[in-house]
N, C-alpha and C. Protein backbone atom coordinates (compact mmCIF):
# COMPACT_ATOMS: atom_id res chain seq x y z
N UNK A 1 353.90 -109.52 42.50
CA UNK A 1 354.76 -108.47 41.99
C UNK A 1 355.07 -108.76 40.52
N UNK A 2 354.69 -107.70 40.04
CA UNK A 2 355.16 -107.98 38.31
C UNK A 2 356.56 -108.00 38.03
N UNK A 3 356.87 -108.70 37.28
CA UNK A 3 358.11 -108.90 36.69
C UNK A 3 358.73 -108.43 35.58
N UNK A 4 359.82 -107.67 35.07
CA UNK A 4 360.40 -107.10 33.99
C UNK A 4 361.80 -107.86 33.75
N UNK A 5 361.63 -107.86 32.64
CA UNK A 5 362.78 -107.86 31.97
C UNK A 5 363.53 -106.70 31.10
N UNK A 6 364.78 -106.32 31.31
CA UNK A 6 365.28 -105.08 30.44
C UNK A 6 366.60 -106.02 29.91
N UNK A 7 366.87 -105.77 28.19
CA UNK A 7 368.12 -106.07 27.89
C UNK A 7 368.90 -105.13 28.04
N UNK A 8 370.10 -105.90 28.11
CA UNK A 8 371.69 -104.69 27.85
C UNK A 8 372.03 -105.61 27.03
N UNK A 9 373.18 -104.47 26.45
CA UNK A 9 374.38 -104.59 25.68
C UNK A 9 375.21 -103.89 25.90
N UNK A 10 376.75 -103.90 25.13
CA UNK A 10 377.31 -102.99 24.39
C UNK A 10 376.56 -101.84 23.78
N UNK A 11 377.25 -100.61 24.09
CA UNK A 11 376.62 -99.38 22.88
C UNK A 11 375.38 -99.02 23.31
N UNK A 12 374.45 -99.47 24.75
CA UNK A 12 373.16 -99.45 24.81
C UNK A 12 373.17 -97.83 24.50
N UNK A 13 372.08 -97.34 24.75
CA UNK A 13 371.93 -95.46 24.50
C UNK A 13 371.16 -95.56 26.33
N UNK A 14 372.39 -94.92 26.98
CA UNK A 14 372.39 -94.44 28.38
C UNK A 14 371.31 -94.59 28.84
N UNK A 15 370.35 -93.60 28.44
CA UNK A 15 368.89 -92.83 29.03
C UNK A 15 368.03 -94.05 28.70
N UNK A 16 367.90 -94.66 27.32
CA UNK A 16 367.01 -95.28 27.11
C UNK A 16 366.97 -97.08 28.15
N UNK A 17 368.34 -96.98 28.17
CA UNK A 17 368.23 -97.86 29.73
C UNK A 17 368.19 -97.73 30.97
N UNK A 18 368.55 -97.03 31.58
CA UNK A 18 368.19 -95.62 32.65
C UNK A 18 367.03 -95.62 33.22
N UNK A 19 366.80 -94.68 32.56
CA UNK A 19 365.02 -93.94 32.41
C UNK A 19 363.84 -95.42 32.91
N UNK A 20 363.59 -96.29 31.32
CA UNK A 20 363.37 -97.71 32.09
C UNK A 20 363.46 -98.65 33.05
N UNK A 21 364.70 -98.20 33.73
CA UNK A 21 365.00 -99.52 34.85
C UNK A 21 364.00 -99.05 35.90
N UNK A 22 364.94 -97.67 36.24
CA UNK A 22 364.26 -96.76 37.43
C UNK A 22 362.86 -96.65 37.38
N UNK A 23 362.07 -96.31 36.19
CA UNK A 23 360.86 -95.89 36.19
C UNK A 23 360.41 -97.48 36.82
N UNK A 24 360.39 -98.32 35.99
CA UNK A 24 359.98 -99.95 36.71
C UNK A 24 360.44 -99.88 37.89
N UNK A 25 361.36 -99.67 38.47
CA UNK A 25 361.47 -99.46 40.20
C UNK A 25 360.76 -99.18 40.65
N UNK A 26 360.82 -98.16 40.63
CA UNK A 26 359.37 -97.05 40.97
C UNK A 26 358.49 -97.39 40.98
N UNK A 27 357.29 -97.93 40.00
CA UNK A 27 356.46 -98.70 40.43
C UNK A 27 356.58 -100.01 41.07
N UNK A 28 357.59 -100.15 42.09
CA UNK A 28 357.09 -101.33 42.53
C UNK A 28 357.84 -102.75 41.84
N UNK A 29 357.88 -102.67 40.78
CA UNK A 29 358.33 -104.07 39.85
C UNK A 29 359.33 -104.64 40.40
N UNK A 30 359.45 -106.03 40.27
CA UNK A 30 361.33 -106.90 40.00
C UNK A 30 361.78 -106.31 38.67
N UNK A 31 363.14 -106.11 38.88
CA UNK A 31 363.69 -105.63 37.09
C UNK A 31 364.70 -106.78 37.28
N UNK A 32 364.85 -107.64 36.18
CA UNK A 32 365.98 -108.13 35.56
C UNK A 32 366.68 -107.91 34.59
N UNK A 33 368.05 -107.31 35.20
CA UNK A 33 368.88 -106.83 33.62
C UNK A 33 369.21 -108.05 32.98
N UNK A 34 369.01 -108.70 31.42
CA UNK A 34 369.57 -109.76 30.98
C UNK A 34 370.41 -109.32 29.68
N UNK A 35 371.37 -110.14 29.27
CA UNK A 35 372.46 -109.86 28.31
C UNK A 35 372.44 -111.42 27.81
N UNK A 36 373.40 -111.26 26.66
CA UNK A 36 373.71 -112.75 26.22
C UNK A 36 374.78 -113.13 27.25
N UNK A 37 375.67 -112.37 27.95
CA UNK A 37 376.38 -113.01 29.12
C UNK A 37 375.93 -112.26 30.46
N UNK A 38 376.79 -112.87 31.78
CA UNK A 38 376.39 -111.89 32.92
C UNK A 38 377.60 -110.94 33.15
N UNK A 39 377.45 -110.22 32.55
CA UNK A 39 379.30 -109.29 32.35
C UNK A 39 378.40 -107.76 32.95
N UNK A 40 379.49 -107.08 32.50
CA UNK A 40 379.32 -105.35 32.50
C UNK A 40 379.49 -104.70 31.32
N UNK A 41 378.56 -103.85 30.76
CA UNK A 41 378.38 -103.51 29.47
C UNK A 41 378.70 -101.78 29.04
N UNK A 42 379.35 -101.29 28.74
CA UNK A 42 379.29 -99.95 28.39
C UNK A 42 378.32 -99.51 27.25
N UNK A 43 377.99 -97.92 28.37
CA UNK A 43 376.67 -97.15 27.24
C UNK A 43 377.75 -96.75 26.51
N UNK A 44 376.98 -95.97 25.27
CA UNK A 44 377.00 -94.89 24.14
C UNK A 44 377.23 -93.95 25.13
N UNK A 45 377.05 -93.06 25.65
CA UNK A 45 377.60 -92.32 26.85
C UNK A 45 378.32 -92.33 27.85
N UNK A 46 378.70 -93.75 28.16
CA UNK A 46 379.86 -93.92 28.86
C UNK A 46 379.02 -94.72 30.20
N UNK A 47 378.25 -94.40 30.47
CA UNK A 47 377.57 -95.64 31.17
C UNK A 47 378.11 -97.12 31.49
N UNK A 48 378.46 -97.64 32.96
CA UNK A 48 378.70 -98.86 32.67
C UNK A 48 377.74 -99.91 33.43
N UNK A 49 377.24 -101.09 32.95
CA UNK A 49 375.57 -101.51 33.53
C UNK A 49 375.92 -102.58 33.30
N UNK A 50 375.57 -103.48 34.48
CA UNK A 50 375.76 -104.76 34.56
C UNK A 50 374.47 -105.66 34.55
N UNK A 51 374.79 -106.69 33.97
CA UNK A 51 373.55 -107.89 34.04
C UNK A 51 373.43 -108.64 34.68
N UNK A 52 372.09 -108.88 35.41
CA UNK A 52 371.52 -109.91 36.60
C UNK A 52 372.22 -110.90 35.93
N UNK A 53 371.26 -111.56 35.03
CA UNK A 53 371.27 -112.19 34.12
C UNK A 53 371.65 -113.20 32.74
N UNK A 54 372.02 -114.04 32.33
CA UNK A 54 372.42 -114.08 30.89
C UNK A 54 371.11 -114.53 30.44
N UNK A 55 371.19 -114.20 29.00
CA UNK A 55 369.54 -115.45 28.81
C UNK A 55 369.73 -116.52 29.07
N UNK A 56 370.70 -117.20 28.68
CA UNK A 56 370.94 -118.87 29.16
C UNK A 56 369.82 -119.42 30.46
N UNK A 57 370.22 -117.91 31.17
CA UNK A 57 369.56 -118.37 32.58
C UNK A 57 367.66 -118.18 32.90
N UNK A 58 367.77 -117.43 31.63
CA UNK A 58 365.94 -116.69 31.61
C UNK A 58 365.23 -117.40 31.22
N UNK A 59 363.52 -117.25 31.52
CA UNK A 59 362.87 -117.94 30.91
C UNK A 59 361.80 -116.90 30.75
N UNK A 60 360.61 -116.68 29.39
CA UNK A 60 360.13 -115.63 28.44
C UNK A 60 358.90 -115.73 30.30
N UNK A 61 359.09 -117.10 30.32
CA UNK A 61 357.99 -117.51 31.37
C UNK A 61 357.58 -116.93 32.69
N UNK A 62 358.63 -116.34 33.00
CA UNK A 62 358.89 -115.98 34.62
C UNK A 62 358.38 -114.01 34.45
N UNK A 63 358.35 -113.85 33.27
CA UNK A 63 358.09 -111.98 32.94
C UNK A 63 356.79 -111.48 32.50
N UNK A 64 356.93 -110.47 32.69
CA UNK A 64 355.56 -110.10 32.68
C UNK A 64 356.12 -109.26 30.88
N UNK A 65 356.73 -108.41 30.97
CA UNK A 65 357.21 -107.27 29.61
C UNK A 65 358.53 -107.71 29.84
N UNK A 66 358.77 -107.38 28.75
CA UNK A 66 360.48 -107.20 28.29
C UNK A 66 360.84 -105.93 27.39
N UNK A 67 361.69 -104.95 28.01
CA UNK A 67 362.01 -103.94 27.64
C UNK A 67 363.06 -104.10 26.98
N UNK A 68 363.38 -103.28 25.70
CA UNK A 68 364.29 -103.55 24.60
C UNK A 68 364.84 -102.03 24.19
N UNK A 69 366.12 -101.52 24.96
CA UNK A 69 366.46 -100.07 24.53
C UNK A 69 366.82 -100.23 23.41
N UNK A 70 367.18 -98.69 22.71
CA UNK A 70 368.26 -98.70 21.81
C UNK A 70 369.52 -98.22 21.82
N UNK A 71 370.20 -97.45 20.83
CA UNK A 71 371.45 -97.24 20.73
C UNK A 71 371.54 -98.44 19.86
N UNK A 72 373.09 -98.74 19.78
CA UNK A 72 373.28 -99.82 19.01
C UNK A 72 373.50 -101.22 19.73
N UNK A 73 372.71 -101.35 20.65
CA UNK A 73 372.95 -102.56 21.54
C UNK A 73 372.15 -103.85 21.00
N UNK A 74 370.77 -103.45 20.46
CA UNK A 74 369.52 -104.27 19.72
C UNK A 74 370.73 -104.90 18.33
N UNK A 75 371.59 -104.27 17.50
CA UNK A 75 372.29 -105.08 16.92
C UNK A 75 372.66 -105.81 17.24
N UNK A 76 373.64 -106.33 18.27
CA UNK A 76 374.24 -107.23 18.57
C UNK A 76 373.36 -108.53 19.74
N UNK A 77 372.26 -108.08 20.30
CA UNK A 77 370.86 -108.31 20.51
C UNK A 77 370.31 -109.78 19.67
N UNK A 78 370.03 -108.89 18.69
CA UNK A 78 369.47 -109.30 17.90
C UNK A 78 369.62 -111.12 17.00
N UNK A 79 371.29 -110.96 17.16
CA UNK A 79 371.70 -112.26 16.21
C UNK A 79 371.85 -113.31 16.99
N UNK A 80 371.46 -113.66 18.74
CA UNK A 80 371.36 -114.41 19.78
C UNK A 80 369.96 -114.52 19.30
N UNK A 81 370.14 -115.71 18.99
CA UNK A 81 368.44 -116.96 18.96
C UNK A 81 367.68 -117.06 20.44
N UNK A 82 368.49 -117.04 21.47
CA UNK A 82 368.08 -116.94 22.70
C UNK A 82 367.49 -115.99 22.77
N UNK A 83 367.63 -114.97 22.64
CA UNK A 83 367.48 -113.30 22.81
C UNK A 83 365.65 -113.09 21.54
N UNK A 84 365.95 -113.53 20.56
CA UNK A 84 364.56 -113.21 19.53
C UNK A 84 364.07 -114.32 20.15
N UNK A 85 364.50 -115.60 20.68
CA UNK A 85 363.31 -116.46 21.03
C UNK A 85 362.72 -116.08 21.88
N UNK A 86 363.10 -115.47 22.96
CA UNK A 86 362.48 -115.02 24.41
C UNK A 86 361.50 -113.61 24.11
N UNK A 87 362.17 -113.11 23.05
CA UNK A 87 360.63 -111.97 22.43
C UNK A 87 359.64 -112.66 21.74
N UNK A 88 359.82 -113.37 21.08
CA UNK A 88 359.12 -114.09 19.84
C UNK A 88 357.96 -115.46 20.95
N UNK A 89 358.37 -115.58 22.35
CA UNK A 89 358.11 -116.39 23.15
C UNK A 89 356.77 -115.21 23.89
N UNK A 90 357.30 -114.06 24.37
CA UNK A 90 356.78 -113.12 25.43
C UNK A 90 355.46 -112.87 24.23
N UNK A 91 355.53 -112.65 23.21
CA UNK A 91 354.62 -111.47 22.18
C UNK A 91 353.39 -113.05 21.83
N UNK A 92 354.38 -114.44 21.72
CA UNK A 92 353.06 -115.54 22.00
C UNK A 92 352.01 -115.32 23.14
N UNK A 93 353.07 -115.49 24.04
CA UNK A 93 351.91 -115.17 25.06
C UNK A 93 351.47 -114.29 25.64
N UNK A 94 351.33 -113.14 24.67
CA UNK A 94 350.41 -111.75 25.18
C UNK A 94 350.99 -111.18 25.79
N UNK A 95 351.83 -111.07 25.94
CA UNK A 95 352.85 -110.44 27.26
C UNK A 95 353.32 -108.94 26.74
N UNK A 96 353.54 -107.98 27.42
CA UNK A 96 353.92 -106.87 26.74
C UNK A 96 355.61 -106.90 25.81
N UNK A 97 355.82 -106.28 24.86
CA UNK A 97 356.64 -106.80 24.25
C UNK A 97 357.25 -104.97 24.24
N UNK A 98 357.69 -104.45 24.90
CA UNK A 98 358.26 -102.78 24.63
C UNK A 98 359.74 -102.72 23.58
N UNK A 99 359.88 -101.56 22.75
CA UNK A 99 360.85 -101.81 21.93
C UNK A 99 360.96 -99.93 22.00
N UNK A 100 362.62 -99.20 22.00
CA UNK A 100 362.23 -97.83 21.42
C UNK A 100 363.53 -97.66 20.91
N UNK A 101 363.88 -96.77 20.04
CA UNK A 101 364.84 -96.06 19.21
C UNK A 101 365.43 -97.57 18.15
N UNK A 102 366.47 -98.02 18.22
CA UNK A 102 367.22 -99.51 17.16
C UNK A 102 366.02 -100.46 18.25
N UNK A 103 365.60 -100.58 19.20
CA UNK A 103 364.93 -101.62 19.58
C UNK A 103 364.42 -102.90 19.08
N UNK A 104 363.22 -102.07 17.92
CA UNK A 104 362.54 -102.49 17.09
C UNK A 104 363.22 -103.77 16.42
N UNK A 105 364.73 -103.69 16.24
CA UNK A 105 365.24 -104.25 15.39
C UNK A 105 365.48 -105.58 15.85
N UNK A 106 365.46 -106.11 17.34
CA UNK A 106 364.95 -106.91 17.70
C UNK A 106 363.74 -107.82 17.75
N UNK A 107 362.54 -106.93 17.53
CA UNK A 107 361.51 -107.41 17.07
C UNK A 107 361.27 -107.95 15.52
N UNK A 108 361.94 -107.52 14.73
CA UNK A 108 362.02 -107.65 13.19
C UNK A 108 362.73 -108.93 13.16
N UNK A 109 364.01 -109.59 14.03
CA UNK A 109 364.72 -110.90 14.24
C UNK A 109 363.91 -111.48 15.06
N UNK A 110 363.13 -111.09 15.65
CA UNK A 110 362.27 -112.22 16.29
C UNK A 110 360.97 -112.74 15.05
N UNK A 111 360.75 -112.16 14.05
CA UNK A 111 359.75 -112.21 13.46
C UNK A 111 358.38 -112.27 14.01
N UNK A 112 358.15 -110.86 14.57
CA UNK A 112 357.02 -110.43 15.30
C UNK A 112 356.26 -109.33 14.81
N UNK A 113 357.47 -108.88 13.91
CA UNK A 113 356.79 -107.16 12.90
C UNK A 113 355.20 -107.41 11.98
N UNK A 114 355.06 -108.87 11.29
CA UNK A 114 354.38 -109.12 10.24
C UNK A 114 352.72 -108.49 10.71
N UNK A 115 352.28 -107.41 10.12
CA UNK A 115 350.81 -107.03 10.17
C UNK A 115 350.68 -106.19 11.39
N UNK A 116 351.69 -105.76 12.04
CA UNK A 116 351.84 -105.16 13.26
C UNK A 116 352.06 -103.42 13.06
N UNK A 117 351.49 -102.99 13.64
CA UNK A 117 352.02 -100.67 13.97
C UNK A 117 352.96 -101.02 14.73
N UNK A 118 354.52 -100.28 14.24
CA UNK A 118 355.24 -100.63 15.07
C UNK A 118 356.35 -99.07 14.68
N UNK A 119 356.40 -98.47 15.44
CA UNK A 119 357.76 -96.98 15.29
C UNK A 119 358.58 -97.45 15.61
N UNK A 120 359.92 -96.61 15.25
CA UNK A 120 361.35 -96.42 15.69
C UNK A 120 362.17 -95.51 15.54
N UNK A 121 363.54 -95.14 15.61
CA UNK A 121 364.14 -94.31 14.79
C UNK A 121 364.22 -94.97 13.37
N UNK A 122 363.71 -93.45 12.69
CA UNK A 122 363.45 -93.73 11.60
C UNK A 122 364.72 -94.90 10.58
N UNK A 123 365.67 -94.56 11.01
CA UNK A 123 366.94 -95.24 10.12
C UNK A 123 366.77 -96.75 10.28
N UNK A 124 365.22 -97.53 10.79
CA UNK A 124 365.29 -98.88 10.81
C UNK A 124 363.76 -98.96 9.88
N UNK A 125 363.18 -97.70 9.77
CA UNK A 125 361.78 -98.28 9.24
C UNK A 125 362.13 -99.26 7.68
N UNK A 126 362.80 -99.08 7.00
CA UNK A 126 362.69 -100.10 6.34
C UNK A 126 362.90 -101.27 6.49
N UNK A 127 363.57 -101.64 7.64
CA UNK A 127 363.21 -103.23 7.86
C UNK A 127 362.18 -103.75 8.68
N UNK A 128 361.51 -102.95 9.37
CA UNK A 128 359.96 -102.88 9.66
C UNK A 128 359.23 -103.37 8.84
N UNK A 129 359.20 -102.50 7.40
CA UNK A 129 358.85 -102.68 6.29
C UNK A 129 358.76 -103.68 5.59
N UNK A 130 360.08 -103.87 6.12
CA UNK A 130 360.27 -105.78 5.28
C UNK A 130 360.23 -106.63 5.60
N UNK A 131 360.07 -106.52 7.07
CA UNK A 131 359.75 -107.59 8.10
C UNK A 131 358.19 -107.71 7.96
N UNK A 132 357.41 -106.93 6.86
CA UNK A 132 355.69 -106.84 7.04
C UNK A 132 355.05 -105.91 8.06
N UNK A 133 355.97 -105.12 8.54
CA UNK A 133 355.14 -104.15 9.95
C UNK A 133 354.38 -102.84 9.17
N UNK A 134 354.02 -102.61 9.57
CA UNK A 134 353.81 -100.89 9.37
C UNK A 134 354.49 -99.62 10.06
N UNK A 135 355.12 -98.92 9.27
CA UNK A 135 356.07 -98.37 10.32
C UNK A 135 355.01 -97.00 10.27
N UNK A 136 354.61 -96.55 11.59
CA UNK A 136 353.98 -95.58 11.90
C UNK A 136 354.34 -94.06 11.89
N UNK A 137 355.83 -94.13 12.47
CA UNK A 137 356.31 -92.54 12.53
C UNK A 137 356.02 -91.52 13.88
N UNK A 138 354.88 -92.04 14.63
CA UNK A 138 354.48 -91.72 15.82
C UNK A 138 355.35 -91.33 16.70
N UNK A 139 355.87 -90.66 17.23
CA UNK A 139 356.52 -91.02 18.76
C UNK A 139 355.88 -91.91 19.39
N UNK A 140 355.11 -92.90 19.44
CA UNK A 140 354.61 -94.13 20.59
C UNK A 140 353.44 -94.60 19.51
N UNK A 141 353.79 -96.07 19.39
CA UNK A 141 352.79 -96.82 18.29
C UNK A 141 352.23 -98.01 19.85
N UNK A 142 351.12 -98.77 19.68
CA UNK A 142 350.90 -99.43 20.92
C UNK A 142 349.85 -100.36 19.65
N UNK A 143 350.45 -101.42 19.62
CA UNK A 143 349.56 -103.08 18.86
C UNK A 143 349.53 -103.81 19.65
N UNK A 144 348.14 -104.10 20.22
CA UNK A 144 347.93 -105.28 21.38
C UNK A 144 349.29 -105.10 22.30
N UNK A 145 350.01 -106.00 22.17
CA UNK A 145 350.97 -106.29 24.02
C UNK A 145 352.20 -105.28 22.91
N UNK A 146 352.67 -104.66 21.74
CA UNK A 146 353.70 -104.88 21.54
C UNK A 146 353.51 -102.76 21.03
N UNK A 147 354.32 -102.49 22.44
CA UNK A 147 354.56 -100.80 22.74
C UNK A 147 355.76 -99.97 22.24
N UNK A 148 356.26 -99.15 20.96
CA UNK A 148 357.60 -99.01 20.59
C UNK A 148 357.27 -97.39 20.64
N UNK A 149 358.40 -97.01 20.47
CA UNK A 149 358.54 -95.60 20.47
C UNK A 149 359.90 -95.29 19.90
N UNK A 150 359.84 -93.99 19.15
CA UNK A 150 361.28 -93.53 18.49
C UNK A 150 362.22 -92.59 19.06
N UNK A 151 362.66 -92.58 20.21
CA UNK A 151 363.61 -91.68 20.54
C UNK A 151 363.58 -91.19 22.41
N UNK A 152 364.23 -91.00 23.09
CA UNK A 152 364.20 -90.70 24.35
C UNK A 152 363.05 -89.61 24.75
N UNK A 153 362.53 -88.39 23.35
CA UNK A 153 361.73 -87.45 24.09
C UNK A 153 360.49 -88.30 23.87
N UNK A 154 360.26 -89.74 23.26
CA UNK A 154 358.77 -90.44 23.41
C UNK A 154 358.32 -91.20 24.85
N UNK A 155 359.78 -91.22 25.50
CA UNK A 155 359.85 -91.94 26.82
C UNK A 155 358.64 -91.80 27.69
N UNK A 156 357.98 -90.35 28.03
CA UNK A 156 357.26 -90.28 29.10
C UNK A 156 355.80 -90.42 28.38
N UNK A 157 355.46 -90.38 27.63
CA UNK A 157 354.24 -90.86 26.48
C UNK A 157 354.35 -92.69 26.69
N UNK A 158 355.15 -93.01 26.25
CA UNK A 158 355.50 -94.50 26.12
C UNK A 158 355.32 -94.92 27.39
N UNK A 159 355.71 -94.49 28.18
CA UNK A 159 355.90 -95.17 30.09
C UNK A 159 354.37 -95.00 30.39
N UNK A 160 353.73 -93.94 29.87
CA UNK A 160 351.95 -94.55 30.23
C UNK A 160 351.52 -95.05 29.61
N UNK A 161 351.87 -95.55 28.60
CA UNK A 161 351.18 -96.47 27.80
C UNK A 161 351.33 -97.98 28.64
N UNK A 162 352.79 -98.25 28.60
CA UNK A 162 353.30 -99.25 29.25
C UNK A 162 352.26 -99.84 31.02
N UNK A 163 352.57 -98.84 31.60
CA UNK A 163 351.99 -98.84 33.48
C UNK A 163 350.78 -98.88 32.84
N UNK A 164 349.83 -97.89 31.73
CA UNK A 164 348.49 -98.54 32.20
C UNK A 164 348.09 -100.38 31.36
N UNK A 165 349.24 -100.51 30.72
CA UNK A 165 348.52 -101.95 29.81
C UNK A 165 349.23 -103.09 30.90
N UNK A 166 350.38 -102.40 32.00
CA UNK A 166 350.80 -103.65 32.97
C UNK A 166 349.22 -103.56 33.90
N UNK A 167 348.79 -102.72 34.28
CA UNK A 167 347.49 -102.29 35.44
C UNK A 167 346.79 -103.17 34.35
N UNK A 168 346.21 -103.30 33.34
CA UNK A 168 345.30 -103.81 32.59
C UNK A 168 345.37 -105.39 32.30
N UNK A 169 346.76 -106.02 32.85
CA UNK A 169 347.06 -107.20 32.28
C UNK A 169 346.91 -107.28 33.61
């Protein structure tokens, strides 16, 4: 059985954690919600989502992808060394690395952007940029293991990209 990982936070954006968990249900998968603690987190919509998880407790080792919503949750994401190591760990070892809407911005603290196609909402492409990525603009950019997309209507584009490169791995 393949294994997922999805972060939370604070501020996540509802749907874009939502949409992900369930769809990985659905096929079948383990989902692990992980956070920097094991608490309960409120969406941007009012959403409240709790974590299996803390990273403390994770290892990049045990997953197959790691899903990275947005909203403004990837900020606070982001500045946990635990949290970019365990991407910066998954994208070593080929592993699918998914990022959509602020997502990305996790990937840019992991230092994984450099020479990479990588979308988002647009209000992060410049640190794409400066992280060395290429920011595409696409609704769904796909570089080897590492799948991003800019906004909730890229979701169902993005989710086949995702299921066929898990079927392929």
């Amino acid at each position: 059985m393949l294994q997922v990982a999805v972060f939370v936070e604070d501020m996540v954006e509802d749907v874009e954690f939502l949409y992900p968990y369930y769809r990985f249900l659905e096929e079948g998968y383990k989902v692990d919600v992980i956070s920097q603690s094991k608490d309960k987190f409120k969406g941007k919509k009012g959403g409240t989502f709790a974590a299996d998880k803390s990273i403390d407790d994770a290892q990049s080792s045990e997953y197959d992808i790691v899903f990275i919503p947005g909203g403004y949750a990837p900020d606070k994401l982001r500045t946990n060394k635990k949290i970019t190591n365990f991407v910066k760990q998954m994208d070593s070892s080929k592993k699918i690395v998914a990022a959509i809407c602020h997502g990305p911005w996790v990937l840019v603290s992991a230092n994984v952007c450099k020479g990479r196609k990588i979308t988002s909402f647009p209000s992060i492409q410049d640190d794409i940029i400066n992280a060395g990525g290429t920011h595409t603009g696409k609704p769904v950019s796909v570089d080897a293991n590492i799948i991003t997309a800019t906004d909730p209507s890229a979701m169902p584009e993005m989710f086949q990209e995702i299921i066929k490169a898990l079927k392929n791995s």
